[in-house]
PDB file of N, CA and C in Angstrom:
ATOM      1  N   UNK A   1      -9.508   4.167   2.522  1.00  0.00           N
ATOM      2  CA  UNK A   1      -9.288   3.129   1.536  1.00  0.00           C
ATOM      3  C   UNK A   1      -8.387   2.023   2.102  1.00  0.00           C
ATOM      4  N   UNK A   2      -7.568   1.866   2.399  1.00  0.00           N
ATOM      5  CA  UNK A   2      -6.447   1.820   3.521  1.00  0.00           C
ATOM      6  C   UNK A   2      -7.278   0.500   4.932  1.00  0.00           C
ATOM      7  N   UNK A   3      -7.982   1.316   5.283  1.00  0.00           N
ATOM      8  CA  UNK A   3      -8.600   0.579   6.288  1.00  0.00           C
ATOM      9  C   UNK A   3      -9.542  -0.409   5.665  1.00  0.00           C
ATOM     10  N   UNK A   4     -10.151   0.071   4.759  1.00  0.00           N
ATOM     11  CA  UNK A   4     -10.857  -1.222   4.049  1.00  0.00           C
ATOM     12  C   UNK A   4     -10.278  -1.991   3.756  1.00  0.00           C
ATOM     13  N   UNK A   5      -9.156  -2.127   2.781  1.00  0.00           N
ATOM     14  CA  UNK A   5      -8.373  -3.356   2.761  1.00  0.00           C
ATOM     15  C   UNK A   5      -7.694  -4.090   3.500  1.00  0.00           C
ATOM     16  N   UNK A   6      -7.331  -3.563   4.424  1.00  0.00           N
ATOM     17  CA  UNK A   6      -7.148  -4.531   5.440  1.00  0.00           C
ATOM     18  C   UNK A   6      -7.654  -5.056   6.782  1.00  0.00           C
ATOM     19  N   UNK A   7      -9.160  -4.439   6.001  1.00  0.00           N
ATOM     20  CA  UNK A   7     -10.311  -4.793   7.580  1.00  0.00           C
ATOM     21  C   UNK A   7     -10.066  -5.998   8.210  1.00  0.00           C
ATOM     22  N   UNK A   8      -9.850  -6.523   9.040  1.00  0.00           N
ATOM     23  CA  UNK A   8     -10.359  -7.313   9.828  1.00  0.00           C
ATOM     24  C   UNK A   8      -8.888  -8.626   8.985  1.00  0.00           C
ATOM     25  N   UNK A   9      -8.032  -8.530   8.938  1.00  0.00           N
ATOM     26  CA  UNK A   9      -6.544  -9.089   8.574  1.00  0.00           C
ATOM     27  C   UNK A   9      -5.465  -8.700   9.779  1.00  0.00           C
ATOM     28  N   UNK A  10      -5.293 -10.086   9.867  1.00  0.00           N
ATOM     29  CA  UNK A  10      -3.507  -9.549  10.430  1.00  0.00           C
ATOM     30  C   UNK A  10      -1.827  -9.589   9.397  1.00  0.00           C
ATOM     31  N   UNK A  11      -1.144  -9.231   9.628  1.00  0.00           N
ATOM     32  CA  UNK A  11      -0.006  -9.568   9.178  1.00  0.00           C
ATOM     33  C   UNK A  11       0.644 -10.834   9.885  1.00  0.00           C
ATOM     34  N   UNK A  12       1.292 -10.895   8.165  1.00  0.00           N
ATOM     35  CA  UNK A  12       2.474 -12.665   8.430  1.00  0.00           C
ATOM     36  C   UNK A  12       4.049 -12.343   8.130  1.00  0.00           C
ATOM     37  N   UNK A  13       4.338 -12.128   9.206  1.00  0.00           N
ATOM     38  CA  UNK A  13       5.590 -11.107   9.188  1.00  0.00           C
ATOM     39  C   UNK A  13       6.426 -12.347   8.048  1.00  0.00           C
ATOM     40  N   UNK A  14       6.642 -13.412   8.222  1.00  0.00           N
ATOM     41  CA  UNK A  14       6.950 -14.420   7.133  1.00  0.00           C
ATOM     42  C   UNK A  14       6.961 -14.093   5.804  1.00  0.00           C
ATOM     43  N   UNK A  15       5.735 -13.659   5.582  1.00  0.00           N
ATOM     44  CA  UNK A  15       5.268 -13.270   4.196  1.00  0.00           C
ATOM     45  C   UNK A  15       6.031 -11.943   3.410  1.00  0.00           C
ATOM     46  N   UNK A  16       6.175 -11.331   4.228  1.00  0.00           N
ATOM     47  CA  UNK A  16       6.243 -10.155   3.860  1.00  0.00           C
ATOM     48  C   UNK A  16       7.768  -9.924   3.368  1.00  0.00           C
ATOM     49  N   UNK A  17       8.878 -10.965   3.931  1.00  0.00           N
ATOM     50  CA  UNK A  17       9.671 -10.814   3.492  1.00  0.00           C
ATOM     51  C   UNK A  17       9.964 -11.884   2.363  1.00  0.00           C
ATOM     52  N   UNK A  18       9.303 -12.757   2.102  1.00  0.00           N
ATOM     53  CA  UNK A  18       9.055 -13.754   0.890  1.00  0.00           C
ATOM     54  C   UNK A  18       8.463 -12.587  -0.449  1.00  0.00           C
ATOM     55  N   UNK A  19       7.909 -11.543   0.094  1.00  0.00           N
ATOM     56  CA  UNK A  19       6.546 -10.578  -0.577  1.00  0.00           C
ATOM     57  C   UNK A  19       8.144  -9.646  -1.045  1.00  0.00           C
ATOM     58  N   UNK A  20       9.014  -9.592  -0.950  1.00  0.00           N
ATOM     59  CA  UNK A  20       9.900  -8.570  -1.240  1.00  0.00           C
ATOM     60  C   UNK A  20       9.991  -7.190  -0.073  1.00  0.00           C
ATOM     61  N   UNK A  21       9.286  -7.002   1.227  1.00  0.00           N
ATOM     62  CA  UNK A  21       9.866  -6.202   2.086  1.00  0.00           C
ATOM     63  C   UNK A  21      11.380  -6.670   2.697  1.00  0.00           C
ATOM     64  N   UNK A  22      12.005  -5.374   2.863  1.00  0.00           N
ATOM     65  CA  UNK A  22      12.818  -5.076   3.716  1.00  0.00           C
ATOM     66  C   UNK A  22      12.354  -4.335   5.174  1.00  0.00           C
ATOM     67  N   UNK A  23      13.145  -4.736   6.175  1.00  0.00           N
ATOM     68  CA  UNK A  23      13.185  -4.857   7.477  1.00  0.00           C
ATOM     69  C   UNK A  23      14.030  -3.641   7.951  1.00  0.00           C
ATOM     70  N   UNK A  24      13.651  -2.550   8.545  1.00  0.00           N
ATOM     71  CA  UNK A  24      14.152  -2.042   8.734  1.00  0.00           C
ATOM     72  C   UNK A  24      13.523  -0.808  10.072  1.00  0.00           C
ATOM     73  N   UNK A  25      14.977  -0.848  11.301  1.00  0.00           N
ATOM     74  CA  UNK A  25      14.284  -0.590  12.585  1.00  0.00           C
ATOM     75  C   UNK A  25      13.096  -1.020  13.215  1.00  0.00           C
ATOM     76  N   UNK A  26      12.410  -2.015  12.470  1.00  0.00           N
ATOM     77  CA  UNK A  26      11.424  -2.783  13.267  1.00  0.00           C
ATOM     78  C   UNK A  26      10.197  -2.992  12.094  1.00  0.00           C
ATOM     79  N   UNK A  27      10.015  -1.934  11.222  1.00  0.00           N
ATOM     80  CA  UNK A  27       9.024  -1.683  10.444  1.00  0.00           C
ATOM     81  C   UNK A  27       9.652  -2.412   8.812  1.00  0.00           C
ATOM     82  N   UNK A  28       8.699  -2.143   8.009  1.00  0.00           N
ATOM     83  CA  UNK A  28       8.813  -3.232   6.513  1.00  0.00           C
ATOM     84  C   UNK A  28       8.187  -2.609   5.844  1.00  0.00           C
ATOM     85  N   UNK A  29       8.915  -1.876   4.883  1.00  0.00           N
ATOM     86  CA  UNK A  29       8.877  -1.108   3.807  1.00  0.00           C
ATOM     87  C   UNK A  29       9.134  -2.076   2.158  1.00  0.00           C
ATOM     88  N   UNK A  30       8.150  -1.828   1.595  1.00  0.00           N
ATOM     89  CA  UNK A  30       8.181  -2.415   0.138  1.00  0.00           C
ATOM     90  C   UNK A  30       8.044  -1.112  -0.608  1.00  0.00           C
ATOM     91  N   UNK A  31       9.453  -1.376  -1.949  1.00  0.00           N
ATOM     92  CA  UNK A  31       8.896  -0.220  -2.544  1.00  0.00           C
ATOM     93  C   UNK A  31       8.510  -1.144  -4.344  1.00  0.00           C
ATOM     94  N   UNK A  32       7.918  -0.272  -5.263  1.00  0.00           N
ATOM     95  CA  UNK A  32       7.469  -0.486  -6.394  1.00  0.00           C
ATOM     96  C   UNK A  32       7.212   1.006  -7.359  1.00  0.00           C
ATOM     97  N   UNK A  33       7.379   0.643  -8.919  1.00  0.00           N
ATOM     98  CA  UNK A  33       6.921   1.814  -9.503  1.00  0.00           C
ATOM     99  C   UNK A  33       5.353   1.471 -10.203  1.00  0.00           C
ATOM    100  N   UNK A  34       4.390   2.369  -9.911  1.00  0.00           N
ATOM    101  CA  UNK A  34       2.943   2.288 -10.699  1.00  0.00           C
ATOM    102  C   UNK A  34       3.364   2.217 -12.326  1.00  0.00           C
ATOM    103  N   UNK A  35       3.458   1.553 -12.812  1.00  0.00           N
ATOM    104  CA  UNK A  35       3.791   1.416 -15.033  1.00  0.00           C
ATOM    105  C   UNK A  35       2.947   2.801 -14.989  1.00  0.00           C
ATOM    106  N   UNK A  36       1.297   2.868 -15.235  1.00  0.00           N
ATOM    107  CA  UNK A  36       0.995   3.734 -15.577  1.00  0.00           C
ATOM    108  C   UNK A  36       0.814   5.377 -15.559  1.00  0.00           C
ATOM    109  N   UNK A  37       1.644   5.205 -14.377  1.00  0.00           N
ATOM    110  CA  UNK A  37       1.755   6.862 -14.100  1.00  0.00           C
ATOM    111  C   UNK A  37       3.576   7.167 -13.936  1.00  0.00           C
ATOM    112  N   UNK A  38       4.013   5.932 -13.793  1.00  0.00           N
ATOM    113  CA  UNK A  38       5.834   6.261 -13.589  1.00  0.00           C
ATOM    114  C   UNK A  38       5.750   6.893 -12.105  1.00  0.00           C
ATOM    115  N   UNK A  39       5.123   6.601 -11.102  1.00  0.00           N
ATOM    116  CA  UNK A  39       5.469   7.277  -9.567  1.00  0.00           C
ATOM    117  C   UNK A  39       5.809   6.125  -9.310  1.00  0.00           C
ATOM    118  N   UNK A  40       5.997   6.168  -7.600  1.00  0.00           N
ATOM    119  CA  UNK A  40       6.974   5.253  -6.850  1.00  0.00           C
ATOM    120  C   UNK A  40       5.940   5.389  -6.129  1.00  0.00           C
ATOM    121  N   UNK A  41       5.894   4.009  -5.288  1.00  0.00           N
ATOM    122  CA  UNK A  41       4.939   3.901  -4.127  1.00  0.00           C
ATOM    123  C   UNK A  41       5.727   2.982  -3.136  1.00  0.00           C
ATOM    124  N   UNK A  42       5.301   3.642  -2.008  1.00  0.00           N
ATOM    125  CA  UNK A  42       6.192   3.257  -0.976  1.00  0.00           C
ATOM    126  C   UNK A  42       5.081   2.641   0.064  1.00  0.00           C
ATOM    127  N   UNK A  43       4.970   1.138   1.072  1.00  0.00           N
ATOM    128  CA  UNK A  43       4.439   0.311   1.526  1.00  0.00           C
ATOM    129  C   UNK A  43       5.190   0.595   2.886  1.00  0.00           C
ATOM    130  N   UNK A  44       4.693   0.897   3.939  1.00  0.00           N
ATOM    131  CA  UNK A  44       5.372   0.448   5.183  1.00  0.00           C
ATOM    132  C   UNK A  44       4.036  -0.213   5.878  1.00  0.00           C
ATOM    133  N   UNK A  45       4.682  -1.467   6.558  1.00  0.00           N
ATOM    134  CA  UNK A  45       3.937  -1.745   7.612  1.00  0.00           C
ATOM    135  C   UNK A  45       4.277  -2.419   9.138  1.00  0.00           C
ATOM    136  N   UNK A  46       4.250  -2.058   9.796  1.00  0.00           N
ATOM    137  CA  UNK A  46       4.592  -2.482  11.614  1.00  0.00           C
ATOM    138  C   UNK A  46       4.142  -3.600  11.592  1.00  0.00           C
ATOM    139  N   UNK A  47       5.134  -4.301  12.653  1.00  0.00           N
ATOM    140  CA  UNK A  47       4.834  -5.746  13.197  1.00  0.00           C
ATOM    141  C   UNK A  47       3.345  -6.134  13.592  1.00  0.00           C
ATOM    142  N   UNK A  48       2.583  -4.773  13.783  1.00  0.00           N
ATOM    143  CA  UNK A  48       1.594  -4.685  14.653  1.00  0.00           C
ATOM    144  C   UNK A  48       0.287  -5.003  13.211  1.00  0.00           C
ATOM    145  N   UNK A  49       0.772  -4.437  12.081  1.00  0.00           N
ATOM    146  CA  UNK A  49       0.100  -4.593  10.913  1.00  0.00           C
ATOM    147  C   UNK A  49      -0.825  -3.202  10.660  1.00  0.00           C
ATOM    148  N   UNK A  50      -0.016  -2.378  11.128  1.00  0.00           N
ATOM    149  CA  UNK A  50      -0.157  -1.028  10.794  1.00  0.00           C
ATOM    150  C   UNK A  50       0.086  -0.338   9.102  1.00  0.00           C
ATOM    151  N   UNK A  51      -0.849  -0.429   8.328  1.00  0.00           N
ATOM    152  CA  UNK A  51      -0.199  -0.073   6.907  1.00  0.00           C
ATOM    153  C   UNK A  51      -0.506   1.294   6.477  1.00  0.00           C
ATOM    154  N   UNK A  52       1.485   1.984   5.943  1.00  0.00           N
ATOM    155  CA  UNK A  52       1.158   3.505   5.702  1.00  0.00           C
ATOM    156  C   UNK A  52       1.626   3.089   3.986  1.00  0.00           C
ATOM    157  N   UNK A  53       0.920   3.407   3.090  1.00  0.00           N
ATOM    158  CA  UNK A  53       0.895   3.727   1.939  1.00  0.00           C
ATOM    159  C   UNK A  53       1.235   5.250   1.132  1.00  0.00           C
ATOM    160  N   UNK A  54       2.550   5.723   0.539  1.00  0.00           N
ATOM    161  CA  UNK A  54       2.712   7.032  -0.445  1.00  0.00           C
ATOM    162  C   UNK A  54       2.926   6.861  -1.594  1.00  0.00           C
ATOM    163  N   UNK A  55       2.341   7.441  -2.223  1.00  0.00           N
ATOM    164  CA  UNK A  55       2.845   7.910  -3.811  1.00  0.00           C
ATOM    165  C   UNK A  55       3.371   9.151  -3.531  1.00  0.00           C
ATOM    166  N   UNK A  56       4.312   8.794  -4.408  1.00  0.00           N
ATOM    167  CA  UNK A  56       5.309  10.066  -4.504  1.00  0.00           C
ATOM    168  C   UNK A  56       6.191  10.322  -6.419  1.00  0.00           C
ATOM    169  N   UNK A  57       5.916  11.376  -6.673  1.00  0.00           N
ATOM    170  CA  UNK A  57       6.230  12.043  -7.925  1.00  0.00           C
ATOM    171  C   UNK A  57       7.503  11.698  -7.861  1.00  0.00           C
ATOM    172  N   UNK A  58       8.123  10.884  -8.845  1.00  0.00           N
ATOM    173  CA  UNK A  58       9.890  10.995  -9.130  1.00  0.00           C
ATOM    174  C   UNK A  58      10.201  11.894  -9.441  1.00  0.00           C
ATOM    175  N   UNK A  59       9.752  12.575 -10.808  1.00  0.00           N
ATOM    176  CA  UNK A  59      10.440  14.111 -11.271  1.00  0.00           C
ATOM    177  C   UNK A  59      10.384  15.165 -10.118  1.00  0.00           C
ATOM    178  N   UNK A  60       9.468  15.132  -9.163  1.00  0.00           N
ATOM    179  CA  UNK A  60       9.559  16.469  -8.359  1.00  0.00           C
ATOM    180  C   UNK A  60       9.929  15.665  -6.667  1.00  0.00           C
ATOM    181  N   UNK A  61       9.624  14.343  -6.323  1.00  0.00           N
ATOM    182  CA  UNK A  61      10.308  13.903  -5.289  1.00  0.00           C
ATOM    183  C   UNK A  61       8.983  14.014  -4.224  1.00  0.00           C
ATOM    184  N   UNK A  62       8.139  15.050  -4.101  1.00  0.00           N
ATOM    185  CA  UNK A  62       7.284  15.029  -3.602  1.00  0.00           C
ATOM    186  C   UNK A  62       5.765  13.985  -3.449  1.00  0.00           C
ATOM    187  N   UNK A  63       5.084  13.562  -2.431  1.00  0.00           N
ATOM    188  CA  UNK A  63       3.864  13.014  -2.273  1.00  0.00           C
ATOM    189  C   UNK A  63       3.057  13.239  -3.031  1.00  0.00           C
ATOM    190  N   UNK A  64       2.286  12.425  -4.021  1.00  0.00           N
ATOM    191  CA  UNK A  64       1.245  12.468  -5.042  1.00  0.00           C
ATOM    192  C   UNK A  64      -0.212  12.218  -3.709  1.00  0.00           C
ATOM    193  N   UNK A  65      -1.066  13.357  -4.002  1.00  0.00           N
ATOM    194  CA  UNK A  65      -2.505  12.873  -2.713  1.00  0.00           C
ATOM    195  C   UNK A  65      -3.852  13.082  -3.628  1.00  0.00           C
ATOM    196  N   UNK A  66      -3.642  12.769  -5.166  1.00  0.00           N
ATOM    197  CA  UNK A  66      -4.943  13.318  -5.553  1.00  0.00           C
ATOM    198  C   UNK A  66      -5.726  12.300  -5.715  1.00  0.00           C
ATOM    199  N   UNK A  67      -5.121  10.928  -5.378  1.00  0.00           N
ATOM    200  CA  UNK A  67      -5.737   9.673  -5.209  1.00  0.00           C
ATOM    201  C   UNK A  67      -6.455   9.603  -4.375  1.00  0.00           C
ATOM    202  N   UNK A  68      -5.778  10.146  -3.367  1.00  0.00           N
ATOM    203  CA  UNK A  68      -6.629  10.002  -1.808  1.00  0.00           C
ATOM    204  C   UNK A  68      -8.179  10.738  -1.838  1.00  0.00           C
ATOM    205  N   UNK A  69      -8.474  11.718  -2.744  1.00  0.00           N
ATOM    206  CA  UNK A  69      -9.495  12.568  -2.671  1.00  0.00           C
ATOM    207  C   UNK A  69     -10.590  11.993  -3.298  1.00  0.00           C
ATOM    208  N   UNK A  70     -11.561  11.560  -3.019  1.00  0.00           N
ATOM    209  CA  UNK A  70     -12.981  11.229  -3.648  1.00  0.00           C
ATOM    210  C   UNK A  70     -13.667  11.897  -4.775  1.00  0.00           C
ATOM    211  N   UNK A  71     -13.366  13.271  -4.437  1.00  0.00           N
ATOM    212  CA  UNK A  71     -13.552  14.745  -6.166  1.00  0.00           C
ATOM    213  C   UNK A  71     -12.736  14.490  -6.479  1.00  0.00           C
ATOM    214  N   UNK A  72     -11.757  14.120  -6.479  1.00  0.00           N
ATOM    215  CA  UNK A  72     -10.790  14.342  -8.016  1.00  0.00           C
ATOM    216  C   UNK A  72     -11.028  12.656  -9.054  1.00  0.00           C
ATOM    217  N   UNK A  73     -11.016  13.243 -10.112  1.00  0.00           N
ATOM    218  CA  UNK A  73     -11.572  12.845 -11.437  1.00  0.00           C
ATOM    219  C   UNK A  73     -10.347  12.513 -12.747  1.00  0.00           C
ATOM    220  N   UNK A  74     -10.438  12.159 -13.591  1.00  0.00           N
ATOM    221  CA  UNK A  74      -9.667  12.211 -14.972  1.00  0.00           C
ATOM    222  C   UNK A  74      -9.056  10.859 -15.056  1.00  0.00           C
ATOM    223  N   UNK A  75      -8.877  10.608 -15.820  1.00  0.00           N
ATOM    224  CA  UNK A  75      -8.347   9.398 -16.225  1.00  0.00           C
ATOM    225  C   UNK A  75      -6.805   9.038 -15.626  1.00  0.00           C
ATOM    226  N   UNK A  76      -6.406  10.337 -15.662  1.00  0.00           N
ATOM    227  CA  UNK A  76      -4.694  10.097 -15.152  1.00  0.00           C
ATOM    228  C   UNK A  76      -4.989   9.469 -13.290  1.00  0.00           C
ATOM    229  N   UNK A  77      -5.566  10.589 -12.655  1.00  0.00           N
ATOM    230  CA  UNK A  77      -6.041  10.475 -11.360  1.00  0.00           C
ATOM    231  C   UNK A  77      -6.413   8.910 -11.237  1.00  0.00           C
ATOM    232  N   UNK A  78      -7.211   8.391 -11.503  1.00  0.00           N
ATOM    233  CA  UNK A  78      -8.250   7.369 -12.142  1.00  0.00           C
ATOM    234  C   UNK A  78      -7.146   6.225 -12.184  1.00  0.00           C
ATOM    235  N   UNK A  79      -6.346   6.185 -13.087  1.00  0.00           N
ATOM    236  CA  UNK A  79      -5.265   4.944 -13.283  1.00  0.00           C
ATOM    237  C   UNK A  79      -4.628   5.195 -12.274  1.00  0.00           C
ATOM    238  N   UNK A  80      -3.813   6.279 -11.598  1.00  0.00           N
ATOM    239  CA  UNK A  80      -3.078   6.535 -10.264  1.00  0.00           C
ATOM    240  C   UNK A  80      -3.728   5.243  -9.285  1.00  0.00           C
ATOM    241  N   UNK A  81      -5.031   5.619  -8.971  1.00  0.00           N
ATOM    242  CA  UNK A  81      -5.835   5.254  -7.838  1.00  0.00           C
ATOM    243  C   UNK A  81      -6.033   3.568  -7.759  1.00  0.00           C
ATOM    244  N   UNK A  82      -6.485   3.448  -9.542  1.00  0.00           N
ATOM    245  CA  UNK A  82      -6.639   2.163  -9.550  1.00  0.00           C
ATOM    246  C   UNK A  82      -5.142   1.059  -8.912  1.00  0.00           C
ATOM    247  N   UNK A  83      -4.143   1.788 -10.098  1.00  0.00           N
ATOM    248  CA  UNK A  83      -3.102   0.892  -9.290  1.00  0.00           C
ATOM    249  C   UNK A  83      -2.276   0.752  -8.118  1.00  0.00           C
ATOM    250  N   UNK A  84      -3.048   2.002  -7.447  1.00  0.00           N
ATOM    251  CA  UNK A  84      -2.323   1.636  -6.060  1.00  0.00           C
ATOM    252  C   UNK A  84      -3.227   1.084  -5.278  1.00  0.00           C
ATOM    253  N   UNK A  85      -4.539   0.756  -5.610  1.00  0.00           N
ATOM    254  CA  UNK A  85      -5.382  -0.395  -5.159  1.00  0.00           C
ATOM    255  C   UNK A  85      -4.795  -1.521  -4.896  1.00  0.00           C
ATOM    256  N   UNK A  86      -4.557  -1.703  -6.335  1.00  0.00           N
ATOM    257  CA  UNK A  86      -3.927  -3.109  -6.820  1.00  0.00           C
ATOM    258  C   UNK A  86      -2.991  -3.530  -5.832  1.00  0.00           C
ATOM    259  N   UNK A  87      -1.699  -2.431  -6.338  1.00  0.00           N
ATOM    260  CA  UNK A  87      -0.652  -3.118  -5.180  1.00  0.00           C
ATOM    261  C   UNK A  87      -1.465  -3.705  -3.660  1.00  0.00           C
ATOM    262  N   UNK A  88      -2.096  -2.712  -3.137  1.00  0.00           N
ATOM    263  CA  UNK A  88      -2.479  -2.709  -1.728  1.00  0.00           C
ATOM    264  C   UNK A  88      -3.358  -4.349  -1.705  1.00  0.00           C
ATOM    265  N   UNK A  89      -4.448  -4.181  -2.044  1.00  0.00           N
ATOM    266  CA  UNK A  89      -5.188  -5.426  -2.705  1.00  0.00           C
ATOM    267  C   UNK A  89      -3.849  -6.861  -2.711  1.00  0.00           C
ATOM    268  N   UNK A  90      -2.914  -6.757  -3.573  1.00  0.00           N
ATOM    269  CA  UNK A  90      -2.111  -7.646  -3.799  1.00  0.00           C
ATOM    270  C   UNK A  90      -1.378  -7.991  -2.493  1.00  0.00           C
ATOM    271  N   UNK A  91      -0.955  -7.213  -1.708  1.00  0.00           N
ATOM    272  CA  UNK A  91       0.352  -7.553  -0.504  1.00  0.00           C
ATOM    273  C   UNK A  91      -1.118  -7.595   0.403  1.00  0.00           C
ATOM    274  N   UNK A  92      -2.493  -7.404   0.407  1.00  0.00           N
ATOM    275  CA  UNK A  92      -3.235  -8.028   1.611  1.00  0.00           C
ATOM    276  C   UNK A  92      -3.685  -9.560   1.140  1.00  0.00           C
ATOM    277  N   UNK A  93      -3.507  -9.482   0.371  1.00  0.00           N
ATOM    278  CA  UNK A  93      -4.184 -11.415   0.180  1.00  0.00           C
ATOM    279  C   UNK A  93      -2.813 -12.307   0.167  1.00  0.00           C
ATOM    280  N   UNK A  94      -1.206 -11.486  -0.319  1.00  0.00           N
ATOM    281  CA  UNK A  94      -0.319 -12.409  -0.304  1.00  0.00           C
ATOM    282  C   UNK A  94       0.436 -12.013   1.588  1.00  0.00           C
ATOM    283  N   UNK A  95       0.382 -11.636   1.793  1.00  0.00           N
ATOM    284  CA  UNK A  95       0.812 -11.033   3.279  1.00  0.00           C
ATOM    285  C   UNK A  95       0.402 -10.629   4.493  1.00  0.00           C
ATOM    286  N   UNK A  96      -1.003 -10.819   4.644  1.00  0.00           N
ATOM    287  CA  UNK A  96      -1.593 -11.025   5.676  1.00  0.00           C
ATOM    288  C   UNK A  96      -3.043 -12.023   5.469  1.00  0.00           C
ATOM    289  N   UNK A  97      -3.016 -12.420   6.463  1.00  0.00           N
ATOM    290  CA  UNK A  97      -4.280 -13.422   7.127  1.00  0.00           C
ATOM    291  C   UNK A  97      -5.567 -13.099   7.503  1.00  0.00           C
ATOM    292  N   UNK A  98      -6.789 -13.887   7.506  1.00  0.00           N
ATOM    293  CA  UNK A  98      -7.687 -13.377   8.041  1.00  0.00           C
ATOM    294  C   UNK A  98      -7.701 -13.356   9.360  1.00  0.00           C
ATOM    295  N   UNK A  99      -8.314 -11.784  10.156  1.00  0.00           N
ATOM    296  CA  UNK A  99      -8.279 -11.956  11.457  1.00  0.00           C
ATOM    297  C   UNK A  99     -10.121 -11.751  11.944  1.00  0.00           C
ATOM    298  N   UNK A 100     -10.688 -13.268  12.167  1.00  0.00           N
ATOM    299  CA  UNK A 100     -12.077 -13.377  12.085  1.00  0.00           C
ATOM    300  C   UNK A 100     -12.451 -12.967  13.753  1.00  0.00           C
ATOM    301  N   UNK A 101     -11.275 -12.126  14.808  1.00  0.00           N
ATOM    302  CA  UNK A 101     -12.048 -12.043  15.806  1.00  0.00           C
ATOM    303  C   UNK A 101     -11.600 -10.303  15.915  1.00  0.00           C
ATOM    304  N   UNK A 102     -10.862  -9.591  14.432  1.00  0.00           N
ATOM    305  CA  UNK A 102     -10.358  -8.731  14.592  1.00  0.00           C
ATOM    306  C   UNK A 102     -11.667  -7.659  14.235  1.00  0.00           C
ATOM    307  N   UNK A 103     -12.260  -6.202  14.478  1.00  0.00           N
ATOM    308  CA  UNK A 103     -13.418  -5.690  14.762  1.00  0.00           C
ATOM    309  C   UNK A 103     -13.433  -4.244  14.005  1.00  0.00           C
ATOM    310  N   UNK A 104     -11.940  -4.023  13.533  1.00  0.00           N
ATOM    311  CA  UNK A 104     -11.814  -2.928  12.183  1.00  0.00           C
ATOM    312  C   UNK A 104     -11.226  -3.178  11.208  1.00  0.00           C
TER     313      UNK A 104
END
């Protein structure tokens, strides 16, 4: 999912800190809470425009992955997925560029 959105984009290291990342040891971490599920999602991405995306459960602290799975189903799952689209979707059109000679 991940790689689709940012097929063929580079990063604008500019942006990203206009976008609300922080800088830190080299890499740029944005964090945010999903409204509809109350998790935290955490954005890192490298100079290089490497993007790692987690949801993670506040009450238990742990990684939420039932988004990531193609079978899993329900409405809760479902809104999870959608809005961490969104975010992702959102910081690739405000924070990176098209890269029209880039090939993934």
């Amino acid at each position: 999912m991940i790689n689709n959105i940012f097929r063929r984009k580079k990063v604008s290291v500019p942006k990203l800190s206009a976008y609300g990342f922080l800088e830190n040891d080299g890499k740029y971490s944005y964090h945010t809470v999903l409204p509809g599920s109350g998790f935290s999602m955490v954005v890192e991405i490298t100079p290089e425009g490497l993007v790692k995306a987690t949801v993670i459960d506040m009450e238990t602290n742990e990684p939420y992955t039932l988004h990531l799975t193609d079978s899993a189903t329900g409405s809760f799952v479902t809104g999870v997925k959608m809005e961490y689209e969104q975010v992702l979707t959102d910081i690739a059109e405000k924070c990176f560029e098209p890269d029209i000679f880039k090939s993934t």
